[in-house]
C-alpha atoms as a PDB file:
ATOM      1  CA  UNK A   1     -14.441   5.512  -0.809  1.00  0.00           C
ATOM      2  CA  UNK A   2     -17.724   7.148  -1.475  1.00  0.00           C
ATOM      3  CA  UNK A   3     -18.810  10.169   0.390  1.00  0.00           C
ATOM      4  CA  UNK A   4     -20.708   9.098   3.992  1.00  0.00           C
ATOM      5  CA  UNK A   5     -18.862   6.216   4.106  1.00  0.00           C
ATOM      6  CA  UNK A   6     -17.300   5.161   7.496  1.00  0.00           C
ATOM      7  CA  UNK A   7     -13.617   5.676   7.779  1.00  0.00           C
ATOM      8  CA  UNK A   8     -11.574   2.914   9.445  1.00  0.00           C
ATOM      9  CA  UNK A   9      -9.984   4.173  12.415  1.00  0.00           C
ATOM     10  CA  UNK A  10      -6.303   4.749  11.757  1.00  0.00           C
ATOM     11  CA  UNK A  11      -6.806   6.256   8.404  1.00  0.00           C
ATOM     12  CA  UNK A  12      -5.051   9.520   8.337  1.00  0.00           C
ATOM     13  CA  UNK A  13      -8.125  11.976   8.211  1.00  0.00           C
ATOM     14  CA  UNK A  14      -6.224  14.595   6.173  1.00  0.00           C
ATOM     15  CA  UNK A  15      -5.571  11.921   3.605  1.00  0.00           C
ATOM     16  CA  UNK A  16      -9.120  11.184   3.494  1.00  0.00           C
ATOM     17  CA  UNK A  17     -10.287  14.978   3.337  1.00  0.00           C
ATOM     18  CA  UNK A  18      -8.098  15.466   0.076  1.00  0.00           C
ATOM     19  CA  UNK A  19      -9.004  12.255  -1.129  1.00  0.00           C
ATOM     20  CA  UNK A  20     -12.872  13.015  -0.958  1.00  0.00           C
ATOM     21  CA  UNK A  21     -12.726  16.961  -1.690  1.00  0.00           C
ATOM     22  CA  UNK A  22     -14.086  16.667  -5.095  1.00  0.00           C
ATOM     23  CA  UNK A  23     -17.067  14.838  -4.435  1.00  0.00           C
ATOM     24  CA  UNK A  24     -18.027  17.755  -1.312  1.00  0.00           C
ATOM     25  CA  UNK A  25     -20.308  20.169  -1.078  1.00  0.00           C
ATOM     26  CA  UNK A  26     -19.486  23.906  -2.084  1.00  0.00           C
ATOM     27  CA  UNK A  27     -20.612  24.666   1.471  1.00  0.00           C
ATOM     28  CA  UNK A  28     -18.267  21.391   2.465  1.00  0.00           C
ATOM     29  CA  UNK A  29     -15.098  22.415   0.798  1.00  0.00           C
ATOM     30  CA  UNK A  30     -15.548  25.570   2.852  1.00  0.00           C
ATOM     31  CA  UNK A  31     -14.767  23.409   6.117  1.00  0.00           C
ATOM     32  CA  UNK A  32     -12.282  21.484   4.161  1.00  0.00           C
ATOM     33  CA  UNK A  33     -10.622  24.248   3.430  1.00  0.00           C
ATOM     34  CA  UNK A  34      -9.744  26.055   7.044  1.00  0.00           C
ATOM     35  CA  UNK A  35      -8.728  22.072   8.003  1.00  0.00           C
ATOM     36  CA  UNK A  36      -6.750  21.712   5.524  1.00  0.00           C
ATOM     37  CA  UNK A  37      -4.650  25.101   5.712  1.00  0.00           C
ATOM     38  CA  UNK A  38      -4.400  25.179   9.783  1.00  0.00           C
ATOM     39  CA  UNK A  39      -5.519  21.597  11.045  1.00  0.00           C
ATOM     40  CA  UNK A  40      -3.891  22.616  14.703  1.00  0.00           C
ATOM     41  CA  UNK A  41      -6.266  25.381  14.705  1.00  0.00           C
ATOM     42  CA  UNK A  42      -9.377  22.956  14.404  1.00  0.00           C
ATOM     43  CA  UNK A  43      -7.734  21.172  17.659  1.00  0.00           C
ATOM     44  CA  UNK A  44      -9.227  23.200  19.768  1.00  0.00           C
ATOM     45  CA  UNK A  45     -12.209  25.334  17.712  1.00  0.00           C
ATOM     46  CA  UNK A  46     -15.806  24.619  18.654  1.00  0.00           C
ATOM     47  CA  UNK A  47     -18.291  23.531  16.385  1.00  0.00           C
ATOM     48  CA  UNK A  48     -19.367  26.656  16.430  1.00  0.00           C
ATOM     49  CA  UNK A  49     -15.948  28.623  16.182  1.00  0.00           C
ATOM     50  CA  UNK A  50     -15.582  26.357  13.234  1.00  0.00           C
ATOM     51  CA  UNK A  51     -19.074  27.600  11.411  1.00  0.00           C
ATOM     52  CA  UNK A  52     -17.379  30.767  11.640  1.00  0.00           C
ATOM     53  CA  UNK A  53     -13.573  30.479  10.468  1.00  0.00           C
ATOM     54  CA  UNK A  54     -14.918  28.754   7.486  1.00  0.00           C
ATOM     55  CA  UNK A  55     -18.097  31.342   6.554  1.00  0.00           C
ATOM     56  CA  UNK A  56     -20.770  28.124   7.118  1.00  0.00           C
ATOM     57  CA  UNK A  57     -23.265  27.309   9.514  1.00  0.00           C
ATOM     58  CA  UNK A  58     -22.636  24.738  12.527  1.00  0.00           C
ATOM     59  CA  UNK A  59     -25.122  21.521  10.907  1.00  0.00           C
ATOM     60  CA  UNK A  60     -22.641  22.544   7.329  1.00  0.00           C
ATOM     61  CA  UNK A  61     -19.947  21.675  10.329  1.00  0.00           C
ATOM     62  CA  UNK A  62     -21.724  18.687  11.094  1.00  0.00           C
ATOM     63  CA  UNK A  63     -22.598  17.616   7.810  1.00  0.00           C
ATOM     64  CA  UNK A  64     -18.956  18.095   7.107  1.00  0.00           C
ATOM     65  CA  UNK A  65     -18.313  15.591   9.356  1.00  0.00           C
ATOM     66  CA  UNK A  66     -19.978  13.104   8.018  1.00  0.00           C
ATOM     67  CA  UNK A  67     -19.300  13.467   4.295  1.00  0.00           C
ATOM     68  CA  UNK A  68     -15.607  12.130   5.391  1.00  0.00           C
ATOM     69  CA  UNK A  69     -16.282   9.090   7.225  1.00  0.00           C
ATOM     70  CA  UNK A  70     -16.357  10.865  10.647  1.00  0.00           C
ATOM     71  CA  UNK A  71     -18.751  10.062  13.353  1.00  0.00           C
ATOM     72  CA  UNK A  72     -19.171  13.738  14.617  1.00  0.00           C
ATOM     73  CA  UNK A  73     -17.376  16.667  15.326  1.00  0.00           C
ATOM     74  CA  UNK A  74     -15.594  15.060  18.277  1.00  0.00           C
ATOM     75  CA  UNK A  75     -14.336  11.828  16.121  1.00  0.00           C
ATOM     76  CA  UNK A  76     -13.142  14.170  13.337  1.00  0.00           C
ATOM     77  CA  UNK A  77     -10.989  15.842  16.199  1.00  0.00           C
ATOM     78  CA  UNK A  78      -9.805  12.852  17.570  1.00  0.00           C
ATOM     79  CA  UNK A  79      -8.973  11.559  14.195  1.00  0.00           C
ATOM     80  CA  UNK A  80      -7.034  14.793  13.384  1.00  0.00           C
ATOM     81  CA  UNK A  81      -5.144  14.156  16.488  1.00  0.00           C
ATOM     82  CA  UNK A  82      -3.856  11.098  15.470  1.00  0.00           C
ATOM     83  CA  UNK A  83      -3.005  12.380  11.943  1.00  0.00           C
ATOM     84  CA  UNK A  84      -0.732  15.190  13.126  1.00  0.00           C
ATOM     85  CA  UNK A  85       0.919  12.869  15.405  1.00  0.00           C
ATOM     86  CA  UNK A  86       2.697  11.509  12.301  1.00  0.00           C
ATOM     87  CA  UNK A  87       4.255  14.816  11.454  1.00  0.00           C
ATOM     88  CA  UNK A  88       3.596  17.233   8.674  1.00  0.00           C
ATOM     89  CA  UNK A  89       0.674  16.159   6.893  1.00  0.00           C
ATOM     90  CA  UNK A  90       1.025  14.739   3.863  1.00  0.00           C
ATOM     91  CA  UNK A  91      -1.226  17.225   1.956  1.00  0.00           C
ATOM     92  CA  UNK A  92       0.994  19.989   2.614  1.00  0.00           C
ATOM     93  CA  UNK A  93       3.871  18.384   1.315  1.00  0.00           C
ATOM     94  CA  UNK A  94       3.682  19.673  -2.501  1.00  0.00           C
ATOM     95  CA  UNK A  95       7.770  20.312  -3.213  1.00  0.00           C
ATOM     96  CA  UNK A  96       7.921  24.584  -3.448  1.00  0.00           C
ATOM     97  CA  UNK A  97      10.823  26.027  -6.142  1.00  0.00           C
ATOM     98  CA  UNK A  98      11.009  28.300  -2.708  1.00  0.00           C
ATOM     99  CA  UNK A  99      11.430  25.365  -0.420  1.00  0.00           C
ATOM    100  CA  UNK A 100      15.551  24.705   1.393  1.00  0.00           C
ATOM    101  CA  UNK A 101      17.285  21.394   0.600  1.00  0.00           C
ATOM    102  CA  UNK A 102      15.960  20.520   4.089  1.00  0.00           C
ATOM    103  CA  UNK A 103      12.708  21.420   3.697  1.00  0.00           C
ATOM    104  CA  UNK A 104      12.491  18.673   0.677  1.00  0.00           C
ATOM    105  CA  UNK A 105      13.954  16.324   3.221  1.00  0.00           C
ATOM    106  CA  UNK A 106      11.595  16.680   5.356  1.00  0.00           C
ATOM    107  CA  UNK A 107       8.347  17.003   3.488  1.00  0.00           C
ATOM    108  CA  UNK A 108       9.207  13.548   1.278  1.00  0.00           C
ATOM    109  CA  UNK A 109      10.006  11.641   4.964  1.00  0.00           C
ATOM    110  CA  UNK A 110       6.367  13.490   5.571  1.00  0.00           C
ATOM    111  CA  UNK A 111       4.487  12.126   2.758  1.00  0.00           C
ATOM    112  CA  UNK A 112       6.186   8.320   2.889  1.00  0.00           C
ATOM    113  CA  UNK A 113       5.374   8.243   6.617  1.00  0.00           C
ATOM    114  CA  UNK A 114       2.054   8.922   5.834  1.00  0.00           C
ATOM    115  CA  UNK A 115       1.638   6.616   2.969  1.00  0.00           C
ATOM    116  CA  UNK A 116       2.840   3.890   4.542  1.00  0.00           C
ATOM    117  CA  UNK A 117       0.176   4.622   7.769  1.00  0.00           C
ATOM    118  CA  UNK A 118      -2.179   4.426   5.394  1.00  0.00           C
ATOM    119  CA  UNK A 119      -1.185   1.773   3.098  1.00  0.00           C
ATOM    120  CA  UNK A 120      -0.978  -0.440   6.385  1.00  0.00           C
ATOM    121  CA  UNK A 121      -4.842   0.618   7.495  1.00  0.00           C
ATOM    122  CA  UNK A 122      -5.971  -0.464   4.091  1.00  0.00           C
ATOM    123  CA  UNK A 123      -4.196  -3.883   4.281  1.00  0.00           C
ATOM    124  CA  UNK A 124      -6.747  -7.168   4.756  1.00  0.00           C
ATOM    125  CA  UNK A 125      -4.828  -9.831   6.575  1.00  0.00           C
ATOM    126  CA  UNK A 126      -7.608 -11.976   6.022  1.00  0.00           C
ATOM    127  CA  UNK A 127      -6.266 -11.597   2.023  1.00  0.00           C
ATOM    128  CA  UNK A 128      -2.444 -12.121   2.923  1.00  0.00           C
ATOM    129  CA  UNK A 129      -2.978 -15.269   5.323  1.00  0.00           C
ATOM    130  CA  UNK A 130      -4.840 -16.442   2.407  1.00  0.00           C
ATOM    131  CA  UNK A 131      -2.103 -15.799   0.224  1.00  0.00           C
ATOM    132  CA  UNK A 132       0.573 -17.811   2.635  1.00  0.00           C
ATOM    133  CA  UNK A 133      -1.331 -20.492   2.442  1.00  0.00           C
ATOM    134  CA  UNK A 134      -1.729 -20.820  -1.426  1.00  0.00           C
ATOM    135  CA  UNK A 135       1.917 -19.805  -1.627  1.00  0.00           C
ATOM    136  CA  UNK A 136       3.059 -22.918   0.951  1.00  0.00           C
ATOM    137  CA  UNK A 137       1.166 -25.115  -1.185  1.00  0.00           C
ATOM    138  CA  UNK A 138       2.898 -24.337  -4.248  1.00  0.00           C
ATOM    139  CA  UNK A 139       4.749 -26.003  -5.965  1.00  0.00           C
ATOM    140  CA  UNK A 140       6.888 -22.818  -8.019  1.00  0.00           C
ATOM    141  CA  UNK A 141       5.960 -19.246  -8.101  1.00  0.00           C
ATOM    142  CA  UNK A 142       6.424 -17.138 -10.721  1.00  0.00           C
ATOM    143  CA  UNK A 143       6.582 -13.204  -9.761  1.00  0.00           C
ATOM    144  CA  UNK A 144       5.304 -11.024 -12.326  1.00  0.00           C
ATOM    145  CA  UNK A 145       6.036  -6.679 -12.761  1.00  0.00           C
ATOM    146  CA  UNK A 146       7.432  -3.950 -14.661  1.00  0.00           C
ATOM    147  CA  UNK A 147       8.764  -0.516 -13.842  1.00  0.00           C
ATOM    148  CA  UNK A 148       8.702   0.210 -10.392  1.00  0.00           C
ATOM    149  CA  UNK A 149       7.092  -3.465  -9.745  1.00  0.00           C
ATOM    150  CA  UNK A 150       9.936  -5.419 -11.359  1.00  0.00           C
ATOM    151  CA  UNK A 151      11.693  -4.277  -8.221  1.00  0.00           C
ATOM    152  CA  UNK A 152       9.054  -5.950  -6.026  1.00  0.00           C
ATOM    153  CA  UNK A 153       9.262  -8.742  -8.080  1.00  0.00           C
ATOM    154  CA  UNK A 154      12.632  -9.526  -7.887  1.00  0.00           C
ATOM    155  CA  UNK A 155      12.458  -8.608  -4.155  1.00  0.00           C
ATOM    156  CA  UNK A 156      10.224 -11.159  -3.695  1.00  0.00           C
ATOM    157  CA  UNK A 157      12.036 -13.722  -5.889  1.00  0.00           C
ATOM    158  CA  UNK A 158      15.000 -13.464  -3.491  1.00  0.00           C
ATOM    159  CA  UNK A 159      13.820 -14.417  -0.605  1.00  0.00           C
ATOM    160  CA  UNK A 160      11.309 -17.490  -1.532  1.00  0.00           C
ATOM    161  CA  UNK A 161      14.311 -19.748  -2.675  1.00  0.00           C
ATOM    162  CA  UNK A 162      15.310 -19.539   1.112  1.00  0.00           C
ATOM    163  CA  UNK A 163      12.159 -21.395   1.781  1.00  0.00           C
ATOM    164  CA  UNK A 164      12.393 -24.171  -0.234  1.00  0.00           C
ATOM    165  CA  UNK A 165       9.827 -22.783  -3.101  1.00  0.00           C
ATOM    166  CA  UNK A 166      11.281 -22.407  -6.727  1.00  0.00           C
ATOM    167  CA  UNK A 167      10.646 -19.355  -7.809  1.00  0.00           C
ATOM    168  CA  UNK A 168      11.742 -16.634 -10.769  1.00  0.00           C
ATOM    169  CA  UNK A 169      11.014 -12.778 -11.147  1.00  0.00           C
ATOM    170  CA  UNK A 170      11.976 -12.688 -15.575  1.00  0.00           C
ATOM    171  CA  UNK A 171      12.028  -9.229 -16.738  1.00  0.00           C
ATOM    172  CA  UNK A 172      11.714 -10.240 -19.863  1.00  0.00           C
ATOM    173  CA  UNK A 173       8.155 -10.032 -21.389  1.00  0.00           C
ATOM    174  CA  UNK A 174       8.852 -12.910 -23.952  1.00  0.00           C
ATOM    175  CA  UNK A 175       9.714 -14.805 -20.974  1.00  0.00           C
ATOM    176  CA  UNK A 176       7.363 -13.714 -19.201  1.00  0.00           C
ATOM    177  CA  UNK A 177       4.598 -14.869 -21.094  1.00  0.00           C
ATOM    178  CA  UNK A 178       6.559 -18.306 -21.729  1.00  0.00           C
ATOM    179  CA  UNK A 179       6.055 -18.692 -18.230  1.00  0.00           C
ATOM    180  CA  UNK A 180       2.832 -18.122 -17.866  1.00  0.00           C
ATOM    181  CA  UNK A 181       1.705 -20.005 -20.502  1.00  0.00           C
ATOM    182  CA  UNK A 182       3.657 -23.336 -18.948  1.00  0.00           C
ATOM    183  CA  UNK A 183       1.939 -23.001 -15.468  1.00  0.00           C
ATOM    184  CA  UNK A 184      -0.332 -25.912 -14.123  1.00  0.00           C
ATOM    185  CA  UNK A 185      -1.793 -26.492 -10.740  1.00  0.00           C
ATOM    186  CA  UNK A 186       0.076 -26.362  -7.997  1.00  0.00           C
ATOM    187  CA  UNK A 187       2.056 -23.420  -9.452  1.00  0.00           C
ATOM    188  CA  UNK A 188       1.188 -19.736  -8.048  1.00  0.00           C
ATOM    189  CA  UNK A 189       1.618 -16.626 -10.322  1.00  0.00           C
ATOM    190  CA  UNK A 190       1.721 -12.934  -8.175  1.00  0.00           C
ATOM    191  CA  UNK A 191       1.218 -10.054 -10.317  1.00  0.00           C
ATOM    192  CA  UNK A 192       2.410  -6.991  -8.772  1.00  0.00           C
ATOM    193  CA  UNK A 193       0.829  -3.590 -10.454  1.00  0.00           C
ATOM    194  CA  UNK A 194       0.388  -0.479  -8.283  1.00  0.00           C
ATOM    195  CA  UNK A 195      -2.441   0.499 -10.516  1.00  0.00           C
ATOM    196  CA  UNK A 196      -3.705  -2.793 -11.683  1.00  0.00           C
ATOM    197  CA  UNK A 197      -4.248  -1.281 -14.857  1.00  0.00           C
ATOM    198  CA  UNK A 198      -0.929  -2.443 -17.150  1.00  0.00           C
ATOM    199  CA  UNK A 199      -2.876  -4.986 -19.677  1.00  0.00           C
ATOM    200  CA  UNK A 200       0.113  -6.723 -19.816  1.00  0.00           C
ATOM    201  CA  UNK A 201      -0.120  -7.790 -16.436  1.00  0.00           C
ATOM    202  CA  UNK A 202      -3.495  -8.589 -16.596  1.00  0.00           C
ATOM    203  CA  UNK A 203      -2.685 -10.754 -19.839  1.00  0.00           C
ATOM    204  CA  UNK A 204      -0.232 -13.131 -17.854  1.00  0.00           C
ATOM    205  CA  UNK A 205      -2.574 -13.069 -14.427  1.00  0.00           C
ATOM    206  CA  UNK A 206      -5.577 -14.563 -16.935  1.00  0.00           C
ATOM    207  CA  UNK A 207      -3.055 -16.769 -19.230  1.00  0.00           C
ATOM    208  CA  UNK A 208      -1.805 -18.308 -15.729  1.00  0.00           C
ATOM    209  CA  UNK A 209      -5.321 -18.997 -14.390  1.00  0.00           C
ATOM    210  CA  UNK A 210      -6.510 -20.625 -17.763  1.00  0.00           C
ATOM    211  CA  UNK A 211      -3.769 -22.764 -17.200  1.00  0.00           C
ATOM    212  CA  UNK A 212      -4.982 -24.210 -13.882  1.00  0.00           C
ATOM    213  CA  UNK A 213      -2.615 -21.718 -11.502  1.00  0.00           C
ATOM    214  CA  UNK A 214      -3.355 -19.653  -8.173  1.00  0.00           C
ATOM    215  CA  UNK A 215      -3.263 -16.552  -8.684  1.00  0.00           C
ATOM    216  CA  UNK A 216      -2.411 -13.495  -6.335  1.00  0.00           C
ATOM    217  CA  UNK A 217      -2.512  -9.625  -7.421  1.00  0.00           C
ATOM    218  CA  UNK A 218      -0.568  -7.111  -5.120  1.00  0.00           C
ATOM    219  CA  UNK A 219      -1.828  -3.887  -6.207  1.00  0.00           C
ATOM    220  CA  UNK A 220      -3.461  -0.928  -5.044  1.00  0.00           C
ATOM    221  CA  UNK A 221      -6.261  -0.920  -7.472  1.00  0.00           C
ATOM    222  CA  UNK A 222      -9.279  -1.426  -6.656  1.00  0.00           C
ATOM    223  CA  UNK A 223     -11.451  -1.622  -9.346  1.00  0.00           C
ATOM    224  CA  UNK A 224      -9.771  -3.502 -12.107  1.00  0.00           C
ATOM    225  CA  UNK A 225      -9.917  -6.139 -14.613  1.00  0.00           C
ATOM    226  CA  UNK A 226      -6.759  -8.077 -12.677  1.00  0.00           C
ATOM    227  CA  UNK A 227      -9.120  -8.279 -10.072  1.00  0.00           C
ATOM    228  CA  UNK A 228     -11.110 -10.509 -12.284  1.00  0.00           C
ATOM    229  CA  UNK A 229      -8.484 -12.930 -12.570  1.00  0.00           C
ATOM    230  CA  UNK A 230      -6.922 -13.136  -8.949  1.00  0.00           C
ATOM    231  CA  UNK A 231      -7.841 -15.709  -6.592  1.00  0.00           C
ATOM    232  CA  UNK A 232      -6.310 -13.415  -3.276  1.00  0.00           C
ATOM    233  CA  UNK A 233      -6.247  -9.491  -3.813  1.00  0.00           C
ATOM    234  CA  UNK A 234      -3.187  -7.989  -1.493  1.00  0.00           C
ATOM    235  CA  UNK A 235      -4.217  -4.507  -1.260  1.00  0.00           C
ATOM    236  CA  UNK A 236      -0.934  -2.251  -1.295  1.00  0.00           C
ATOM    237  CA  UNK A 237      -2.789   1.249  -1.385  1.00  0.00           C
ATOM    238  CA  UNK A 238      -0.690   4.489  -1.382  1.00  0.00           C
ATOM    239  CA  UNK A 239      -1.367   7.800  -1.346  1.00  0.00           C
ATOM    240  CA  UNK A 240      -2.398   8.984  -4.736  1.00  0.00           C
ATOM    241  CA  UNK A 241       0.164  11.812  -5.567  1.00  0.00           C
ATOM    242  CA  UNK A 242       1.414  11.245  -9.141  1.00  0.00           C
ATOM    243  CA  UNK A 243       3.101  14.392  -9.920  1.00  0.00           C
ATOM    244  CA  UNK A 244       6.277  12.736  -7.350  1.00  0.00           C
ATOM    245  CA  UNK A 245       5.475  10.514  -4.997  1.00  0.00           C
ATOM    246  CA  UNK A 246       3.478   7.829  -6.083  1.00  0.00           C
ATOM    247  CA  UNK A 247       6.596   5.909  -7.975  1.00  0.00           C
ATOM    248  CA  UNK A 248       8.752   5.467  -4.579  1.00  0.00           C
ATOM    249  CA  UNK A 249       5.736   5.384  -2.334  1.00  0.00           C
ATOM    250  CA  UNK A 250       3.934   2.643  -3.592  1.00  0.00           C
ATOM    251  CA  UNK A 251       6.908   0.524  -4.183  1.00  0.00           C
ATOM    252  CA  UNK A 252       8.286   1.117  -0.279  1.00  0.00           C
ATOM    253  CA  UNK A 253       4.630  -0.124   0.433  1.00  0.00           C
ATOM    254  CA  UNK A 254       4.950  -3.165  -1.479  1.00  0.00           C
ATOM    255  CA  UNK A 255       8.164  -3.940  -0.568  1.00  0.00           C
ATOM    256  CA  UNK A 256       6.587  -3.765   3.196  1.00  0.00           C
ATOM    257  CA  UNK A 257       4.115  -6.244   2.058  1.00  0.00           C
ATOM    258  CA  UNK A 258       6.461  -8.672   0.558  1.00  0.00           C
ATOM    259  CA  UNK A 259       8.346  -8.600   3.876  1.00  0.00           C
ATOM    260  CA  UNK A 260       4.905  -9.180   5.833  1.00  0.00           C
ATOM    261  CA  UNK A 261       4.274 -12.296   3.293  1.00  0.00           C
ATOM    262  CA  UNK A 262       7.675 -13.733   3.576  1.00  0.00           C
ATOM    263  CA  UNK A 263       7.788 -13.263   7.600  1.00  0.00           C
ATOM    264  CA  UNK A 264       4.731 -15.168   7.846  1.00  0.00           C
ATOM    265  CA  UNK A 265       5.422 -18.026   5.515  1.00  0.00           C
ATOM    266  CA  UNK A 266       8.792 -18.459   7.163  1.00  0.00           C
ATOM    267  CA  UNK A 267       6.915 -18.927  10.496  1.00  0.00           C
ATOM    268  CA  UNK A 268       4.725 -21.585   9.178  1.00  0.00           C
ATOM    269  CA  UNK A 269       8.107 -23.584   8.301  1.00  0.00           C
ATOM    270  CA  UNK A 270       8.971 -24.933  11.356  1.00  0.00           C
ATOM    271  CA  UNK A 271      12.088 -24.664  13.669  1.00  0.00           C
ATOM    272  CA  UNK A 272      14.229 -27.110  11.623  1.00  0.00           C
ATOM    273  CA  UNK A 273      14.191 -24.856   8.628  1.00  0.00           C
ATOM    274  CA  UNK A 274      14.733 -21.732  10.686  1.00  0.00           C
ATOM    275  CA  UNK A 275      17.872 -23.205  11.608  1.00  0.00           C
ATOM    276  CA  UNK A 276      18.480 -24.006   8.145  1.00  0.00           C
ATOM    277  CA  UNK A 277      18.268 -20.031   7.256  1.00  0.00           C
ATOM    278  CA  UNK A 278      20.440 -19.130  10.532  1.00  0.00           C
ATOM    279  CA  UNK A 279      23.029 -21.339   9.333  1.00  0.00           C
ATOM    280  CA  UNK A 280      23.045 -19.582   5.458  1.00  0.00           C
ATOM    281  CA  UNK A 281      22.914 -16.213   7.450  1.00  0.00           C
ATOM    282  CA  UNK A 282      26.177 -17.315   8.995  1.00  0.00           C
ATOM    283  CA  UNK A 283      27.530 -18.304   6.187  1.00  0.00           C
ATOM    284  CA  UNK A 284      26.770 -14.879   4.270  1.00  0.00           C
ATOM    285  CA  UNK A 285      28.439 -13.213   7.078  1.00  0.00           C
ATOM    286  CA  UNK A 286      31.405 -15.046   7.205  1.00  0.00           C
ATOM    287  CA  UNK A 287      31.753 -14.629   2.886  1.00  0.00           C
ATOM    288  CA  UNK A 288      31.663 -10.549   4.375  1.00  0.00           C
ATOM    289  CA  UNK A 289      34.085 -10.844   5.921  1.00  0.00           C
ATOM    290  CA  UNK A 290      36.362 -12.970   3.830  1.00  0.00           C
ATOM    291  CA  UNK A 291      36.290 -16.090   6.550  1.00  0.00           C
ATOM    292  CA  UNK A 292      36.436 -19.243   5.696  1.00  0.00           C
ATOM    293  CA  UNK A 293      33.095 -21.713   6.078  1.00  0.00           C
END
């Protein structure tokens, strides 16, 4: 987001004052500062009690304001209301050498909460209905990530055999590439990168759509080359915190997503094939429990 532009309601306004605090003001990060140390304090400051914790005047309070996404003074409080109703914000949740086992906890449940508040804001259902409809159309899917994505990936190729669609999640890169190279319409490839930055992803999303395929990206990049090549962009964005969080973060997100996708294709199935999965369900259950079918 650049600085002045509106921030979608919902988006945890903490999140949003770290995010932009480069791009502020000297004067700015003055304001950011006192919110970001003692955010309960700002609940109930005054413009002008504001102006003077931070060492600013009250329109450098106002300007503030604005620089994050905020409406006024009264918006940014009402925003920071609903951001400390999640818990500890996430931008004091840096692990301390000082900090108790407990105190780990409780800071990582912090900054996932968080993340996946905001990761759900910055979702366009507009994006994923388009994506259950390319994906019901299909006629194989082919589920393409590494590292933390692969996980996705094979998430995701576990449930879409229950609907009928073939589907594989290779981890193999040779494979991989095999795969994408023998797509043709009516096939759908979903590249999964958190960054949307690894080339080799990029390589397969662009291999697949030369070959006549759908394309979807899952990733929380927004500016991108995969972009280029995607015919629905899933936005899974996370809270950018590399030095621990990001890994596990973003991948919880996604994983969230692929349950959203897979929910709503499901529902488009009808009630014959829901019965279909309610009978396999039973069947599971009974293998648990060493009965027989």
């Amino acid at each position: 987001m650049n600085s002045d532009d509106p921030l979608p309601f919902g988006r945890n306004i903490l999140e949003a004052v770290k995010t932009r605090y480069p791009t502020l003001r000297k004067s700015d990060r003055k304001v950011a500062d006192v919110l970001l140390e003692n955010p309960q304090r700002l609940m109930n400051a005054t413009v002008a009690e504001t102006a003077e914790l931070a060492g600013v005047s009250q329109p450098t309070v106002i300007r503030f304001c604005s620089a994050i996404g905020c409406e006024g003074f009264q918006d940014l409080k009402l925003r920071l209301a609903q951001s400390l109703a999640l818990g500890t914000p996430a931008t004091n949740s840096a692990i301390d050498d000082a900090d108790t086992p407990q105190e780990v906890a409780s800071k990582i449940f912090d900054y996932t909460i968080s993340s996946l508040d905001w990761a759900r804001h910055a979702l366009d259902m507009e994006q994923v209905n388009a994506a259950v409809e390319i994906i019901l159309d299909s006629t194989h899917i082919e589920f393409f990530g590494f590292g933390a994505s692969a996980i996705v990936a094979q998430d995701l190729q576990q449930k879409f055999p229950l609907f009928g669609i073939p589907c594989n999640a290779t981890m193999d890169s040779h494979q991989q590439l095999m795969a994408a190279s023998m797509m043709r319409p009516g096939s759908v490839a979903v590249a999964i990168s958190n960054t949307g930055a690894t080339l080799t992803i990029i390589e397969l999303a662009r291999l697949a759509r030369d070959r006549g395929a759908k394309v979807i990206a899952m990733t929380g990049g927004t500016q991108t080359t995969l972009l280029d090549y995607s015919d629905v962009v899933i936005n899974v964005e996370a809270l950018d915190n590399t030095e621990l969080f990001t890994p596990t973060t973003s991948r919880i997100a996604a994983l969230c997503v692929a349950d959203i996708l897979s929910t709503l294709v499901a529902r488009r199935l009808g009630q014959a094939h829901n019965q279909r999965l309610v009978r396999m369900k039973r069947f599971l259950s009974q293998m648990r429990r060493n009965q027989p079918f």
